[in-house]
C-alpha atoms as a PDB file:
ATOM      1  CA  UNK A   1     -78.982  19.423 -65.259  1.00  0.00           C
ATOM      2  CA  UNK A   2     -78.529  22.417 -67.490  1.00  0.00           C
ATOM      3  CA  UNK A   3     -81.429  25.084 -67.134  1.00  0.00           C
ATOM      4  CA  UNK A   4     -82.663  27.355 -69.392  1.00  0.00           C
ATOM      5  CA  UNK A   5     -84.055  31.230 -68.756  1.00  0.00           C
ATOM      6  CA  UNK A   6     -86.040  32.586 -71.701  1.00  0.00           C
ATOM      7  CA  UNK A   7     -87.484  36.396 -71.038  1.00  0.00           C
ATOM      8  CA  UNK A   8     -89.553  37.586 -73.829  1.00  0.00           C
ATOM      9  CA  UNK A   9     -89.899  41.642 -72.900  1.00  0.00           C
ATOM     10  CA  UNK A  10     -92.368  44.396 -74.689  1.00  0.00           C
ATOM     11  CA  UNK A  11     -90.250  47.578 -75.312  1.00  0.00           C
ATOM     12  CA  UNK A  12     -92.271  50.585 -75.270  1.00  0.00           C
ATOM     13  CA  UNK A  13     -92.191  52.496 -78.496  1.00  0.00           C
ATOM     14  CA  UNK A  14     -90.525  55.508 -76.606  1.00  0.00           C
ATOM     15  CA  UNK A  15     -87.765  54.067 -76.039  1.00  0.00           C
ATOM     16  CA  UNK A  16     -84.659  54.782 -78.128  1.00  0.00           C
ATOM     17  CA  UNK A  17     -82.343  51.282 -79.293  1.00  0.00           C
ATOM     18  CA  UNK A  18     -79.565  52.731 -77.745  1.00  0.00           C
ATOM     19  CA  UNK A  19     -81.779  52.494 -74.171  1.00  0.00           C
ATOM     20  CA  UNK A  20     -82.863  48.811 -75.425  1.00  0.00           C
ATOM     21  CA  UNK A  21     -79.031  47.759 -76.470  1.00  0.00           C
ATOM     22  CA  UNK A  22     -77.519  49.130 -72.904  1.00  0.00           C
ATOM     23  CA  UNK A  23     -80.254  46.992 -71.107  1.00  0.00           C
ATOM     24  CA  UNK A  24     -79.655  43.874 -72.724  1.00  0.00           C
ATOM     25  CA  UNK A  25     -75.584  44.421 -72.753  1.00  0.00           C
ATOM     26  CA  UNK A  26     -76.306  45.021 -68.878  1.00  0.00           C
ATOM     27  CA  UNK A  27     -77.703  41.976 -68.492  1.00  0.00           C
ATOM     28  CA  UNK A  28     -74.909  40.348 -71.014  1.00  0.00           C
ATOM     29  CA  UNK A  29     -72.296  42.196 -69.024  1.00  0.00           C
ATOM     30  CA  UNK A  30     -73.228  39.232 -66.285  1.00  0.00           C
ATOM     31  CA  UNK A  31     -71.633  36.036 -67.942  1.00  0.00           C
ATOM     32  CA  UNK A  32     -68.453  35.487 -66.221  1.00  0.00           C
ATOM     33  CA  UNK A  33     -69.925  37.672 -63.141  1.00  0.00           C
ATOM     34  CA  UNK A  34     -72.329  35.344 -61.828  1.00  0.00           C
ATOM     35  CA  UNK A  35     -71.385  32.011 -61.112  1.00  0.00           C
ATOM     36  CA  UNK A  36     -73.029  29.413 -62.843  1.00  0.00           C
ATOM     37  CA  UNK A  37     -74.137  31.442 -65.907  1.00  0.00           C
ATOM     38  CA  UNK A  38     -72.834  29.581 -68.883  1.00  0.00           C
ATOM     39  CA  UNK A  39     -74.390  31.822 -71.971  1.00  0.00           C
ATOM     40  CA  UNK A  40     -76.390  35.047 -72.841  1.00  0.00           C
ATOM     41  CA  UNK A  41     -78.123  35.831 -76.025  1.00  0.00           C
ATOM     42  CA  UNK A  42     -80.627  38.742 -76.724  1.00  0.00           C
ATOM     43  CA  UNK A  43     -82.124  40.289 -79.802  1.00  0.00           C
ATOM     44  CA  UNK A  44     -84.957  41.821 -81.178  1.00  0.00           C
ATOM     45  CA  UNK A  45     -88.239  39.743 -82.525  1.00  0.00           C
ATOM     46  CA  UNK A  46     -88.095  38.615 -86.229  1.00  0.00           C
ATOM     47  CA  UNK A  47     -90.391  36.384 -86.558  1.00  0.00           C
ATOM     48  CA  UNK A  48     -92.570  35.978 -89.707  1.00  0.00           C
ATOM     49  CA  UNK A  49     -95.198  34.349 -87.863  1.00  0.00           C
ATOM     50  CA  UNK A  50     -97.250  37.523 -86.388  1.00  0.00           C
ATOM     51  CA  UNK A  51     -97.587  35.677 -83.110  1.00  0.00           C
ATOM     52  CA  UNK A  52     -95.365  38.098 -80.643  1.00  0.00           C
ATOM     53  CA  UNK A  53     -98.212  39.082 -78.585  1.00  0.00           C
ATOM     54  CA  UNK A  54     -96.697  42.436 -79.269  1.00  0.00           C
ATOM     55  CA  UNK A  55     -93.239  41.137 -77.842  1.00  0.00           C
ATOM     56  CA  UNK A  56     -90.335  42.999 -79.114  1.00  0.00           C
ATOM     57  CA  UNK A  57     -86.751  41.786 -77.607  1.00  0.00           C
ATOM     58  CA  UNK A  58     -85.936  38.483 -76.441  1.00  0.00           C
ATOM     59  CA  UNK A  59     -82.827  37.182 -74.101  1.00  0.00           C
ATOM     60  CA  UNK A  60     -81.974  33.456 -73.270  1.00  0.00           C
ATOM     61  CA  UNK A  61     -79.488  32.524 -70.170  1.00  0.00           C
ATOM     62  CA  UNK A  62     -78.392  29.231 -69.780  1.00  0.00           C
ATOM     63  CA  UNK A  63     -77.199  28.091 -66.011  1.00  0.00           C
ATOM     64  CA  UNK A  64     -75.218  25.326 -64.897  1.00  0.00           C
ATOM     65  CA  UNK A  65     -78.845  24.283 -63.219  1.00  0.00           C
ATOM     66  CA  UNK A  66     -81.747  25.356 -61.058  1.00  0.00           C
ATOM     67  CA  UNK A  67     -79.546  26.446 -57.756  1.00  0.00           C
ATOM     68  CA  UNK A  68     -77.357  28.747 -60.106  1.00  0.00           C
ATOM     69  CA  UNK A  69     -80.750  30.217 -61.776  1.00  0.00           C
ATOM     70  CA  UNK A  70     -82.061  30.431 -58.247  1.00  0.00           C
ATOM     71  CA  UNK A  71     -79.294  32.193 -56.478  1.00  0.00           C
ATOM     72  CA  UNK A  72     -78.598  34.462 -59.556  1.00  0.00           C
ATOM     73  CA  UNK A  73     -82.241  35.684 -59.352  1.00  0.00           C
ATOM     74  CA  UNK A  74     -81.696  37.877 -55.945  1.00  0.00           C
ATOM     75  CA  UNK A  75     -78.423  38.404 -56.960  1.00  0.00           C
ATOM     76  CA  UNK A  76     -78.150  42.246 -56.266  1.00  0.00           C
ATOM     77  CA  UNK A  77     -75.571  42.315 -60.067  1.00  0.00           C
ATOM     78  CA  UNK A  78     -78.397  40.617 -61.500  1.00  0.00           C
ATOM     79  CA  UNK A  79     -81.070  43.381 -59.761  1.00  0.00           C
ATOM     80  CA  UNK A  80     -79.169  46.397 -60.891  1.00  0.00           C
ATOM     81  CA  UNK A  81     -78.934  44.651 -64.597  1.00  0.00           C
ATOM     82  CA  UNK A  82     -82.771  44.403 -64.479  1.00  0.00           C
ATOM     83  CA  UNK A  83     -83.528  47.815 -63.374  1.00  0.00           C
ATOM     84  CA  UNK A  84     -82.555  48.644 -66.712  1.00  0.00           C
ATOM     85  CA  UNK A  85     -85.138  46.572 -68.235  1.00  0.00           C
ATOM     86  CA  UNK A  86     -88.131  47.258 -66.120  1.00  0.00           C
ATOM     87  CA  UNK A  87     -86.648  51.056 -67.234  1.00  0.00           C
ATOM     88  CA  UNK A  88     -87.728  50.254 -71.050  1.00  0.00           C
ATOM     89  CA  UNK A  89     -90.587  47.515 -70.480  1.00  0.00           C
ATOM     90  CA  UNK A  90     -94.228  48.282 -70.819  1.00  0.00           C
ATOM     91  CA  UNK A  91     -95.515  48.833 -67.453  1.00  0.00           C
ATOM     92  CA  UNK A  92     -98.531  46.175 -67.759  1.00  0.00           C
ATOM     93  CA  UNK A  93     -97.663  42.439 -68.989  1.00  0.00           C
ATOM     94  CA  UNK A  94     -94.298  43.812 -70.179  1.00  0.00           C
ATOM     95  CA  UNK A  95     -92.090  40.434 -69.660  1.00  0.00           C
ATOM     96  CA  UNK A  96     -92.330  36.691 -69.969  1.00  0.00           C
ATOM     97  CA  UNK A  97     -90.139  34.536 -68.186  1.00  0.00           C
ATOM     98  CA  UNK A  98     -90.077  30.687 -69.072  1.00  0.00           C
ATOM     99  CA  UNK A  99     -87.650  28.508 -67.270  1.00  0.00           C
ATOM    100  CA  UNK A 100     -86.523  24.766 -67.982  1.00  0.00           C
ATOM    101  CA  UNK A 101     -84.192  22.070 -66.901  1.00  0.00           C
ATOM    102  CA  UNK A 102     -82.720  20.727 -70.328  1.00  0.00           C
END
């Protein structure tokens, strides 16, 4: 069963779009380097709704399932891809991450 990785992030207002772009293509940059990762998409928050809880950017992954999610997660590609985005995040509640099996 197909799983799903949503990570909602709050980019600090510092932080250039070039910085944001290179930290999401980073973690892009993984799809066909990590086994099991199927898809990537990313953007930036345009919802109408005024409900972002001041979240900014957005990425989804889709896996192949939970033991590709779970192996990808200490995967030392998928450590040096998120170095970039702890880089840009707000320090204090800066990410989400919701995960399910679809």
């Amino acid at each position: 069963m197909p799983t799903r990785h949503i990570v909602l992030v709050k980019v600090r207002p510092d932080v250039p779009g070039s910085q944001v772009q290179q930290a999401l293509d980073a973690l892009g940059a993984l799809k066909g380097q990590v086994p099991g990762l199927l898809s990537f998409e990313a953007g930036p928050n345009n919802s109408p709704e005024g409900r972002t809880l001041g979240f900014t950017h957005g990425f989804v992954m889709d896996f192949s399932d939970a033991a590709t999610r779970d192996a990808y997660l200490p995967d030392p590609r998928h450590q040096a891809a998120a170095a970039g985005l702890r880089a840009i995040r707000e320090p204090e509640n800066g990410v989400l991450v919701f995960d399910f099996d679809y």
